[in-house]
PDB file of N, CA and C in Angstrom:
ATOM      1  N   UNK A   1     -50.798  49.220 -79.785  1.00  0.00           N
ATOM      2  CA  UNK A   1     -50.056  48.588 -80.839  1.00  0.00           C
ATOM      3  C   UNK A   1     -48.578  48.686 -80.514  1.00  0.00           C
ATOM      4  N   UNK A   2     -47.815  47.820 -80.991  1.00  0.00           N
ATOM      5  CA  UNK A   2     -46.066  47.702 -80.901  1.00  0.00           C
ATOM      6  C   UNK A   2     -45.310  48.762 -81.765  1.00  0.00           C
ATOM      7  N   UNK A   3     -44.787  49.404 -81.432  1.00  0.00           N
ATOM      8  CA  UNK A   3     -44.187  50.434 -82.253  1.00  0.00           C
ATOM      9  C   UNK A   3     -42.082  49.720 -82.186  1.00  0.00           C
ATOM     10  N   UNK A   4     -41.686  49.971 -83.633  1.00  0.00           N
ATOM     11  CA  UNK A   4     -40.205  49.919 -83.455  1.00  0.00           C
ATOM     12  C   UNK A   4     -40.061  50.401 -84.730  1.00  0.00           C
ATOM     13  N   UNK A   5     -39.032  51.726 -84.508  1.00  0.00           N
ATOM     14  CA  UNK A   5     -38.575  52.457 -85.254  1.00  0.00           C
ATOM     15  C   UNK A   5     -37.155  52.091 -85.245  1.00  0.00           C
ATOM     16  N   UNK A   6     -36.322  52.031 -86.293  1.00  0.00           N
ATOM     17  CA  UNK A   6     -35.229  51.649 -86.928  1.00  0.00           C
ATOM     18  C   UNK A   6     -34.618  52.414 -87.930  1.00  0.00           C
ATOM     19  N   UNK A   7     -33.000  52.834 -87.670  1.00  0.00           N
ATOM     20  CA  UNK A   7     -32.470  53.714 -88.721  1.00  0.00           C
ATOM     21  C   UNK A   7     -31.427  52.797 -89.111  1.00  0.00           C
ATOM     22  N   UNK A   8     -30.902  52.949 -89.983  1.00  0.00           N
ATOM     23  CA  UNK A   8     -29.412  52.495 -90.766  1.00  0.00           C
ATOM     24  C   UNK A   8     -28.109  51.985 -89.483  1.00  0.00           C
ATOM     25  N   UNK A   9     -28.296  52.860 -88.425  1.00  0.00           N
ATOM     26  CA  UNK A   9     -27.271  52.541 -87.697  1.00  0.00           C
ATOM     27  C   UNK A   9     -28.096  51.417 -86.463  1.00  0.00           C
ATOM     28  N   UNK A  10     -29.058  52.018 -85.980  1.00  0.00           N
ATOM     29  CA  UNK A  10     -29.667  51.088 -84.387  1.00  0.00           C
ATOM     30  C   UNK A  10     -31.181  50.888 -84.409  1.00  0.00           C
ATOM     31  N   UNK A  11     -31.656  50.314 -83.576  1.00  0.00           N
ATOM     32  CA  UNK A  11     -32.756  50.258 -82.991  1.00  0.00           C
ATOM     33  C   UNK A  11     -33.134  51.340 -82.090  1.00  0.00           C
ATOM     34  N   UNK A  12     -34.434  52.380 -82.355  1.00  0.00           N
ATOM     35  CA  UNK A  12     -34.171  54.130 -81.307  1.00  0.00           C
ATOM     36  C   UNK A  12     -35.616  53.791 -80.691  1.00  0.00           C
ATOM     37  N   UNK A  13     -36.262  52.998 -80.838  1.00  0.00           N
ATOM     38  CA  UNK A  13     -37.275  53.044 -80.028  1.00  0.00           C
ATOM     39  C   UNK A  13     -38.418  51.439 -80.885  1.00  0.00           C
ATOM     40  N   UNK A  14     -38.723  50.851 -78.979  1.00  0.00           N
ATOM     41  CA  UNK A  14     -39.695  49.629 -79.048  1.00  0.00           C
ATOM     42  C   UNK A  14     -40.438  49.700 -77.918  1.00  0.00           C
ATOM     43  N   UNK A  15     -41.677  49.672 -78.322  1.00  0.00           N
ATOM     44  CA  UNK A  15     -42.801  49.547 -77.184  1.00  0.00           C
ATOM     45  C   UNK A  15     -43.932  49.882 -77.605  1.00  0.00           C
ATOM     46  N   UNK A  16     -44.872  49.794 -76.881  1.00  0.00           N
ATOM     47  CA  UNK A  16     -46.837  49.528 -76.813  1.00  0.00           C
ATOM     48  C   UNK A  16     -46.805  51.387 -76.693  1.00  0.00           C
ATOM     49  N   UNK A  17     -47.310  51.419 -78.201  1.00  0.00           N
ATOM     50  CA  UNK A  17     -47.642  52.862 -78.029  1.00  0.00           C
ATOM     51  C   UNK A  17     -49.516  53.070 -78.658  1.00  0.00           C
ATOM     52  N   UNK A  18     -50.217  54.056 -78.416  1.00  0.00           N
ATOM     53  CA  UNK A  18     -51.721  54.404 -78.712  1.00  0.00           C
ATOM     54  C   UNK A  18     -51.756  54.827 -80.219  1.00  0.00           C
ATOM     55  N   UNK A  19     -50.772  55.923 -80.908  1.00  0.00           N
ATOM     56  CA  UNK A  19     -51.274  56.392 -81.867  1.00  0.00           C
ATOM     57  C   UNK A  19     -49.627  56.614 -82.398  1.00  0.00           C
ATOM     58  N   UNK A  20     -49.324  56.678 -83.927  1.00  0.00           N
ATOM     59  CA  UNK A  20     -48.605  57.284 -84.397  1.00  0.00           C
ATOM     60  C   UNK A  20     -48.828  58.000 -85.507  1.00  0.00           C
ATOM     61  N   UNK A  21     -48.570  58.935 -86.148  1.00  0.00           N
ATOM     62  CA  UNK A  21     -48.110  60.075 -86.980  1.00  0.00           C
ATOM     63  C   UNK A  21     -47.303  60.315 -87.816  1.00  0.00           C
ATOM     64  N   UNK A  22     -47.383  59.597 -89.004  1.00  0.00           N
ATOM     65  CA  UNK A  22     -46.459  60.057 -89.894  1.00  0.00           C
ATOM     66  C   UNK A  22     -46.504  61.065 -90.924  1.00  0.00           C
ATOM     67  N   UNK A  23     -45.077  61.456 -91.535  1.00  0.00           N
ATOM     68  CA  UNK A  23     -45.369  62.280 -92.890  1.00  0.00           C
ATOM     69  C   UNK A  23     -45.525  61.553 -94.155  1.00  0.00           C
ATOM     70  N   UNK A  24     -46.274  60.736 -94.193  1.00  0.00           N
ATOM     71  CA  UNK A  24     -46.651  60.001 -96.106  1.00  0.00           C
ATOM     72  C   UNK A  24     -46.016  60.888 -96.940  1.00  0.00           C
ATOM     73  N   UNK A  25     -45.314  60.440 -98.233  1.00  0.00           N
ATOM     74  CA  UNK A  25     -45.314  61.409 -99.476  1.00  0.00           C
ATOM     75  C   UNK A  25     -46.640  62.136 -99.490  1.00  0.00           C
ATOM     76  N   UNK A  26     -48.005  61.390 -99.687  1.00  0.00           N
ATOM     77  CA  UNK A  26     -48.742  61.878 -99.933  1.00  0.00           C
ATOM     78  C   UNK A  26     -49.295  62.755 -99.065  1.00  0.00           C
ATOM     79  N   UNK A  27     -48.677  62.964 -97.830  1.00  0.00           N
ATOM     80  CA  UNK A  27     -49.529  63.306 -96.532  1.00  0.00           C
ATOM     81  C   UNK A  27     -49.370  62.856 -95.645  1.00  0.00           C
ATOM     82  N   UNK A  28     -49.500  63.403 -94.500  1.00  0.00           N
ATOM     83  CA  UNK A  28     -49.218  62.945 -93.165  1.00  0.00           C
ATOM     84  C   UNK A  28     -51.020  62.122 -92.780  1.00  0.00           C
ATOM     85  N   UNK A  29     -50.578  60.686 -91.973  1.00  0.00           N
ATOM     86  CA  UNK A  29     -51.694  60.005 -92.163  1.00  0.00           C
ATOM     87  C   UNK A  29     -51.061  59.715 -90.552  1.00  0.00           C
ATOM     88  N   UNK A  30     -52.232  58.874 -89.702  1.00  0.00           N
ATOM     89  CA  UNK A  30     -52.294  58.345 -88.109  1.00  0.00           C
ATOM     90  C   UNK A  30     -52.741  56.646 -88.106  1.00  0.00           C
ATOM     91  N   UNK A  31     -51.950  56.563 -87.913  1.00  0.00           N
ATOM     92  CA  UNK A  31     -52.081  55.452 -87.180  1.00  0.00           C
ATOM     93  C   UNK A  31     -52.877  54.292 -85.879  1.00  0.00           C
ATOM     94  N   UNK A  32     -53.809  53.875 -85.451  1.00  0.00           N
ATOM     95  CA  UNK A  32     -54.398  54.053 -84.531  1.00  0.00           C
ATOM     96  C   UNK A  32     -54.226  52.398 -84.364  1.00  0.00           C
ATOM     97  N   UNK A  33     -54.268  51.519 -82.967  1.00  0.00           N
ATOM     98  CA  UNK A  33     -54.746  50.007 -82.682  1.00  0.00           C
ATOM     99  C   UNK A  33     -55.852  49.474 -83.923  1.00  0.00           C
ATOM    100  N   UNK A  34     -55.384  48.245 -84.212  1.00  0.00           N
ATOM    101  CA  UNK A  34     -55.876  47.556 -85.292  1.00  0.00           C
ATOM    102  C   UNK A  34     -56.483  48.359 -86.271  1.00  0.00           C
ATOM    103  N   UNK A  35     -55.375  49.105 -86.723  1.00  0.00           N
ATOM    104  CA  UNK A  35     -55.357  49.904 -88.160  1.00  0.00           C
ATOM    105  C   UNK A  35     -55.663  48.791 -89.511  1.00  0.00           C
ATOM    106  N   UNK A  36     -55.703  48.953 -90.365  1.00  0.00           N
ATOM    107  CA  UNK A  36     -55.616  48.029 -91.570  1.00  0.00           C
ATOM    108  C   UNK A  36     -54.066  47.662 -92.007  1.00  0.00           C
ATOM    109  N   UNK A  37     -54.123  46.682 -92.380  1.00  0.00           N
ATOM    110  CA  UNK A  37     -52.350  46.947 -93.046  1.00  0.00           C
ATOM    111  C   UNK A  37     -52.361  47.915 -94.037  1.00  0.00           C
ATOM    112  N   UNK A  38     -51.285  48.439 -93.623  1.00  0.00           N
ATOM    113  CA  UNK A  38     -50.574  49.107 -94.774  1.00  0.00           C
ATOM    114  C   UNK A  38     -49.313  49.214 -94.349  1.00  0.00           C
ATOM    115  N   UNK A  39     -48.303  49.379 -95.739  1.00  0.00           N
ATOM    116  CA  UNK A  39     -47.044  49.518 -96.230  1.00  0.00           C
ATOM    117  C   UNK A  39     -46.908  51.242 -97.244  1.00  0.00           C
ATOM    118  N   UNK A  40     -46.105  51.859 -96.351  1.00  0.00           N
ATOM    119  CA  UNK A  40     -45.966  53.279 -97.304  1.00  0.00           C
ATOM    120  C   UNK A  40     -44.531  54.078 -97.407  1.00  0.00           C
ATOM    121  N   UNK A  41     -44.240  55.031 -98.433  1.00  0.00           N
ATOM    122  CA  UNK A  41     -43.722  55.784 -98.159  1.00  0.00           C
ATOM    123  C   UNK A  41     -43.680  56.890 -97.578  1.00  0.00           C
ATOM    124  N   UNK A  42     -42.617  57.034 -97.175  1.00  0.00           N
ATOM    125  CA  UNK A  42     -42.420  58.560 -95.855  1.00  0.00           C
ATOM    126  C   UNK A  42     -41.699  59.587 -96.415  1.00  0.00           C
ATOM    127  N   UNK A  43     -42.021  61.070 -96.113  1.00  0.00           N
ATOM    128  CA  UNK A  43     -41.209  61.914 -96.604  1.00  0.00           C
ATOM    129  C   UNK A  43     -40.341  62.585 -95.612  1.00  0.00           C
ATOM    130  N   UNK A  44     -39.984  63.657 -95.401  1.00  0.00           N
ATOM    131  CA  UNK A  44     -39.279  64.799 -94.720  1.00  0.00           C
ATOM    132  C   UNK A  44     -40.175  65.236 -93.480  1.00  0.00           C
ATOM    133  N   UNK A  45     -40.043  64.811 -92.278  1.00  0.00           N
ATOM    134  CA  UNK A  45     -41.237  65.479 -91.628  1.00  0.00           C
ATOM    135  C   UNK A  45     -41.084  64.659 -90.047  1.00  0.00           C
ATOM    136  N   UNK A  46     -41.905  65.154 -89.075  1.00  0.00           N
ATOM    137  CA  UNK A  46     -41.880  64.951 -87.716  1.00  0.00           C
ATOM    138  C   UNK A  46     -43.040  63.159 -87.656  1.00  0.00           C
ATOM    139  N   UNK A  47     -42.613  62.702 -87.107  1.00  0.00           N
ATOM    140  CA  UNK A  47     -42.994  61.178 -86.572  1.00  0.00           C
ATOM    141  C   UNK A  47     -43.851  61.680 -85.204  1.00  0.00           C
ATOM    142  N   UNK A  48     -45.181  61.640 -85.301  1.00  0.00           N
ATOM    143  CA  UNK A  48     -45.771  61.820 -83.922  1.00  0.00           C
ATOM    144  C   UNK A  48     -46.017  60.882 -82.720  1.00  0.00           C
ATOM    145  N   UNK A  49     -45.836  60.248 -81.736  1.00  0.00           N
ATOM    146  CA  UNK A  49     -45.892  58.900 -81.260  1.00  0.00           C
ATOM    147  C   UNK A  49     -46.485  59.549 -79.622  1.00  0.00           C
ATOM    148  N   UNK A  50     -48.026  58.786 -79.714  1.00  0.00           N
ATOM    149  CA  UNK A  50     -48.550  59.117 -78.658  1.00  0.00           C
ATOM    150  C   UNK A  50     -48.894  57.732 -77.851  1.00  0.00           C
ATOM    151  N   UNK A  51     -48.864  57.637 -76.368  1.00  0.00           N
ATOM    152  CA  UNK A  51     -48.743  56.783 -75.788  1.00  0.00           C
ATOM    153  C   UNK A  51     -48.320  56.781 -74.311  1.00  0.00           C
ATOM    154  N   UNK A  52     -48.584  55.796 -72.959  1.00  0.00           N
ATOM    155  CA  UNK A  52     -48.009  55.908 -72.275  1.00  0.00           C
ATOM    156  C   UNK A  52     -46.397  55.599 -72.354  1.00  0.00           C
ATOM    157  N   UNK A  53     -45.105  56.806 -72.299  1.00  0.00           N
ATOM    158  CA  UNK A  53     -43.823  56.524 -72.997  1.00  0.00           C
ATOM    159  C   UNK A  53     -43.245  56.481 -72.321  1.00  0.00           C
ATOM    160  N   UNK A  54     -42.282  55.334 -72.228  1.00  0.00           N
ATOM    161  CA  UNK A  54     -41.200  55.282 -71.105  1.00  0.00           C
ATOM    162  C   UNK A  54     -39.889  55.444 -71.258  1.00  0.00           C
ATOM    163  N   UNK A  55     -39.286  57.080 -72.144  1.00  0.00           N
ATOM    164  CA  UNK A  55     -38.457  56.897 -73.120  1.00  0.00           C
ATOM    165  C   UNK A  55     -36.870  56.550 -72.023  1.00  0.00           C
ATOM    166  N   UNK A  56     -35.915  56.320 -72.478  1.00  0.00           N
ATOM    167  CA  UNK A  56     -34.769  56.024 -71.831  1.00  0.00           C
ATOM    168  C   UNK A  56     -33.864  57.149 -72.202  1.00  0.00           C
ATOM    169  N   UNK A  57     -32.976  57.674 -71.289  1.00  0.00           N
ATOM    170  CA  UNK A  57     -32.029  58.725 -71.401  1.00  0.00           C
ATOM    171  C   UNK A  57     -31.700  58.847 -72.710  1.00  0.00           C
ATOM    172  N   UNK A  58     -31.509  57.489 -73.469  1.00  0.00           N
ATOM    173  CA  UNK A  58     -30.719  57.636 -74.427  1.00  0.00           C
ATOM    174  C   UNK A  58     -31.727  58.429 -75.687  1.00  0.00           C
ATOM    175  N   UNK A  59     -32.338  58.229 -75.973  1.00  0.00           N
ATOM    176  CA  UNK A  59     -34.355  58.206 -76.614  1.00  0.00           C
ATOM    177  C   UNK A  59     -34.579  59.269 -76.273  1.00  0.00           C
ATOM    178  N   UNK A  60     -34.699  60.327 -74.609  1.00  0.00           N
ATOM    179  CA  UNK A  60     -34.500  61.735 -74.781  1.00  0.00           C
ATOM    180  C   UNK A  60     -33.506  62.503 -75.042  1.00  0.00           C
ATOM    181  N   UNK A  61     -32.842  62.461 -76.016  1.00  0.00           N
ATOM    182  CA  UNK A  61     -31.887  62.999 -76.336  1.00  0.00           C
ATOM    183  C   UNK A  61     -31.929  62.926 -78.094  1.00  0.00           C
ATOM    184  N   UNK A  62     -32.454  61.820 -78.601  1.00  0.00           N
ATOM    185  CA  UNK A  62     -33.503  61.780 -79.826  1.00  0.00           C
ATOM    186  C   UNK A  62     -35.012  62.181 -80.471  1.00  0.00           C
ATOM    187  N   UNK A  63     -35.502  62.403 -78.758  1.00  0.00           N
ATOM    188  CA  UNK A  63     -36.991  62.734 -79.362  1.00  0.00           C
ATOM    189  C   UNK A  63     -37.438  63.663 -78.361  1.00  0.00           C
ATOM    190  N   UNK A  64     -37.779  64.712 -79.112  1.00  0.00           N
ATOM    191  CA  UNK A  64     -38.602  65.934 -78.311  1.00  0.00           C
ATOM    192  C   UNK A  64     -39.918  65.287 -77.461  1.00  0.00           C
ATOM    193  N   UNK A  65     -40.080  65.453 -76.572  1.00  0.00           N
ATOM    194  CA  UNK A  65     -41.242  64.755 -75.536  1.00  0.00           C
ATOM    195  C   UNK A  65     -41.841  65.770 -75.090  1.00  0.00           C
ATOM    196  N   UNK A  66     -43.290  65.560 -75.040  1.00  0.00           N
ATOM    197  CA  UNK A  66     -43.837  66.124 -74.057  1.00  0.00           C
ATOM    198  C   UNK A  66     -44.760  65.699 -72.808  1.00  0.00           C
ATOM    199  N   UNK A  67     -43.664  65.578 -72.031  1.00  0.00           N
ATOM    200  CA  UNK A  67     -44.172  64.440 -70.633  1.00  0.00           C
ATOM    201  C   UNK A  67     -43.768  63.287 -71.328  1.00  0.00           C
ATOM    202  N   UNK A  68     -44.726  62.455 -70.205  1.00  0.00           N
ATOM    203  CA  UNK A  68     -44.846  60.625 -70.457  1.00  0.00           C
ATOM    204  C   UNK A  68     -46.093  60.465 -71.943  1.00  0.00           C
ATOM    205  N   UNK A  69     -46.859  61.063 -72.706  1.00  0.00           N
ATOM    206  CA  UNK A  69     -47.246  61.229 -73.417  1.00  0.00           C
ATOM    207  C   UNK A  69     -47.353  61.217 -75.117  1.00  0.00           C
ATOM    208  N   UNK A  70     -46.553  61.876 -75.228  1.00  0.00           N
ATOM    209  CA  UNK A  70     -46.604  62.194 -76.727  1.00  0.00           C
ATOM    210  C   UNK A  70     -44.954  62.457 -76.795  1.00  0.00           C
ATOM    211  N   UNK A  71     -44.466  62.309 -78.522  1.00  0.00           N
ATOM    212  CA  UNK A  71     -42.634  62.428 -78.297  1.00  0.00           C
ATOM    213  C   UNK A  71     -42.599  62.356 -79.797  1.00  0.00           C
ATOM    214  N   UNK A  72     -41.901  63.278 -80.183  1.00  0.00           N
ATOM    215  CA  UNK A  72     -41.665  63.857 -81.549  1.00  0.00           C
ATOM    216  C   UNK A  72     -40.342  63.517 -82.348  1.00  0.00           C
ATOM    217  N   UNK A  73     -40.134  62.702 -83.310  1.00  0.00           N
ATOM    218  CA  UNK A  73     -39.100  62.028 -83.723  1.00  0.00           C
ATOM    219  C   UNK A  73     -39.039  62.766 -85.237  1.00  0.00           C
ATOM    220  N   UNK A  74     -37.954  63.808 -85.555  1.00  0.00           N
ATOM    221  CA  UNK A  74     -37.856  64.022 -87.056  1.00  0.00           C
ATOM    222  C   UNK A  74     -36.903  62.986 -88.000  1.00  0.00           C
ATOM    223  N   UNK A  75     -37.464  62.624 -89.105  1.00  0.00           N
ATOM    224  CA  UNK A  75     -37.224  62.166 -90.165  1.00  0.00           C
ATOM    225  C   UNK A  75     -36.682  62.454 -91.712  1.00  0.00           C
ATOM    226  N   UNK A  76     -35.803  61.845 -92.355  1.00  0.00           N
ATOM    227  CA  UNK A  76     -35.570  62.630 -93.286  1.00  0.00           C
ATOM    228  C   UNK A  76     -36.675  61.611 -94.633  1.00  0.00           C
ATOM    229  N   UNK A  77     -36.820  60.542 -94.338  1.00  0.00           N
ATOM    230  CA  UNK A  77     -38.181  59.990 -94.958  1.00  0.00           C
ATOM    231  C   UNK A  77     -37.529  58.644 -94.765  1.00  0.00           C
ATOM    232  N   UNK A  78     -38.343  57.287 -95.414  1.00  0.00           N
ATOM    233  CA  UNK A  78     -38.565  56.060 -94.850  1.00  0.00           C
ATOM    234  C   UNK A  78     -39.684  55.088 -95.108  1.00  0.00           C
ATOM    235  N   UNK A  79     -39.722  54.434 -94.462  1.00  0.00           N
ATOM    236  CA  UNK A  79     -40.763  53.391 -94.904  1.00  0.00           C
ATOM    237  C   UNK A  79     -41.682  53.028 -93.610  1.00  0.00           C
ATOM    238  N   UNK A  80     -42.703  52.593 -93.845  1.00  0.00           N
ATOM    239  CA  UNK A  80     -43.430  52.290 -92.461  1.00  0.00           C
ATOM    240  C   UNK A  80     -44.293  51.008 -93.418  1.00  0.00           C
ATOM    241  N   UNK A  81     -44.185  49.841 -92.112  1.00  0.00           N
ATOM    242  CA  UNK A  81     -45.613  48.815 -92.128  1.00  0.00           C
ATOM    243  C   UNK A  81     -45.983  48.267 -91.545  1.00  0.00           C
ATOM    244  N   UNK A  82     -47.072  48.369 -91.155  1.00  0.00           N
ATOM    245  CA  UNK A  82     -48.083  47.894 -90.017  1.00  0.00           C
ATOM    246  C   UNK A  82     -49.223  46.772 -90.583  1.00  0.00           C
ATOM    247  N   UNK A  83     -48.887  45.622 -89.388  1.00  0.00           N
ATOM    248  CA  UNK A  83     -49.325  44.588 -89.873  1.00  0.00           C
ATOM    249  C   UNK A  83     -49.875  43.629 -88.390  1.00  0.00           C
ATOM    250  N   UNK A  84     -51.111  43.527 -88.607  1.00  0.00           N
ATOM    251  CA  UNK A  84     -51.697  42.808 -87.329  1.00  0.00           C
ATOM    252  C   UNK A  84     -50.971  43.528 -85.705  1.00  0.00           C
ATOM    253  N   UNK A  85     -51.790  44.989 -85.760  1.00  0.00           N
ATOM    254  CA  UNK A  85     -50.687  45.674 -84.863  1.00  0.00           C
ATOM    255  C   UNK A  85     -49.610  45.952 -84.103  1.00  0.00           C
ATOM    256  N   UNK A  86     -48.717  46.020 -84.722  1.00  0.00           N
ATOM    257  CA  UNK A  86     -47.413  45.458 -85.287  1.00  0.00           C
ATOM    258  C   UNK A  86     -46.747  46.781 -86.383  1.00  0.00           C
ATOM    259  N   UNK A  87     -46.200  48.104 -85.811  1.00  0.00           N
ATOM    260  CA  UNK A  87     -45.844  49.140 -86.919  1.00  0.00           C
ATOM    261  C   UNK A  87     -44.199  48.941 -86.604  1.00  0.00           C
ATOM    262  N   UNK A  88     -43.568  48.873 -87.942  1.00  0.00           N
ATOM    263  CA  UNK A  88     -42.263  49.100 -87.989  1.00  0.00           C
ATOM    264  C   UNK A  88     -42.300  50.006 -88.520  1.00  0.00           C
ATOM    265  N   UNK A  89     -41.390  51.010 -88.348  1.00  0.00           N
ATOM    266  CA  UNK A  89     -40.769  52.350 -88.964  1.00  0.00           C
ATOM    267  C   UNK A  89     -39.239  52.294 -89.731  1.00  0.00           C
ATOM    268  N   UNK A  90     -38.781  52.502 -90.598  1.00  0.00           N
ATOM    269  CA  UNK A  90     -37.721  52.193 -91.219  1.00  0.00           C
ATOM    270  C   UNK A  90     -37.608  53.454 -91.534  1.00  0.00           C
ATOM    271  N   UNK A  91     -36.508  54.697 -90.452  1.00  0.00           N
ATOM    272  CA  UNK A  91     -36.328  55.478 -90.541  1.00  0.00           C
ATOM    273  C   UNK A  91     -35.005  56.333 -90.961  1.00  0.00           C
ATOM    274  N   UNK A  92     -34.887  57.143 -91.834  1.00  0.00           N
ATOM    275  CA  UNK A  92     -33.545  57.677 -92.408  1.00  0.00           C
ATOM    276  C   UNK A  92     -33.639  59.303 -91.655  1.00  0.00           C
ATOM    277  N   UNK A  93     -32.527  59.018 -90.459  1.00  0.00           N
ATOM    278  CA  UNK A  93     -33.217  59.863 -89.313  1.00  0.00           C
ATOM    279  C   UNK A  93     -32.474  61.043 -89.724  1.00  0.00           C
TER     280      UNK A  93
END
């Protein structure tokens, strides 16, 4: 699925990622290829984003990584919606 996460100031990350991880108000919920739509709120909490990742200098220096793999983006909460796989993140980083 297409992942692009977005804060108030830039664009911090776009590309074909496997799984993501968020913190829901209600709970932290995953994301997976042709998920259902949904539209939610986000709370206080780590953004999990697993995938082959090709982050750019600038992107490690924003997101804890481990390897080409998996890469950990904290949040102060936000919006997420995923639609015909297709997740935007609307993040208040």
């Amino acid at each position: 699925m297409y992942l692009e996460i977005v804060s108030p100031e830039a664009t911090l990350f776009q590309g074909e990622v496997d799984s993501v991880t968020v913190p829901g108000t209600d709970g932290s919920f995953q994301m997976l290829n042709n998920h259902a739509p949904i539209v939610a709120t986000l709370g206080k909490g780590p953004v999990l984003i697993e995938g082959d990742l090709q982050l750019t200098e600038q992107q490690q220096s924003l997101f804890q990584s481990e390897g080409n793999s998996k890469a950990l983006f904290e949040i102060q909460g936000g919006t997420v919606e995923l639609q015909q796989n297709k997740l935007i993140l609307l993040a208040d980083a």
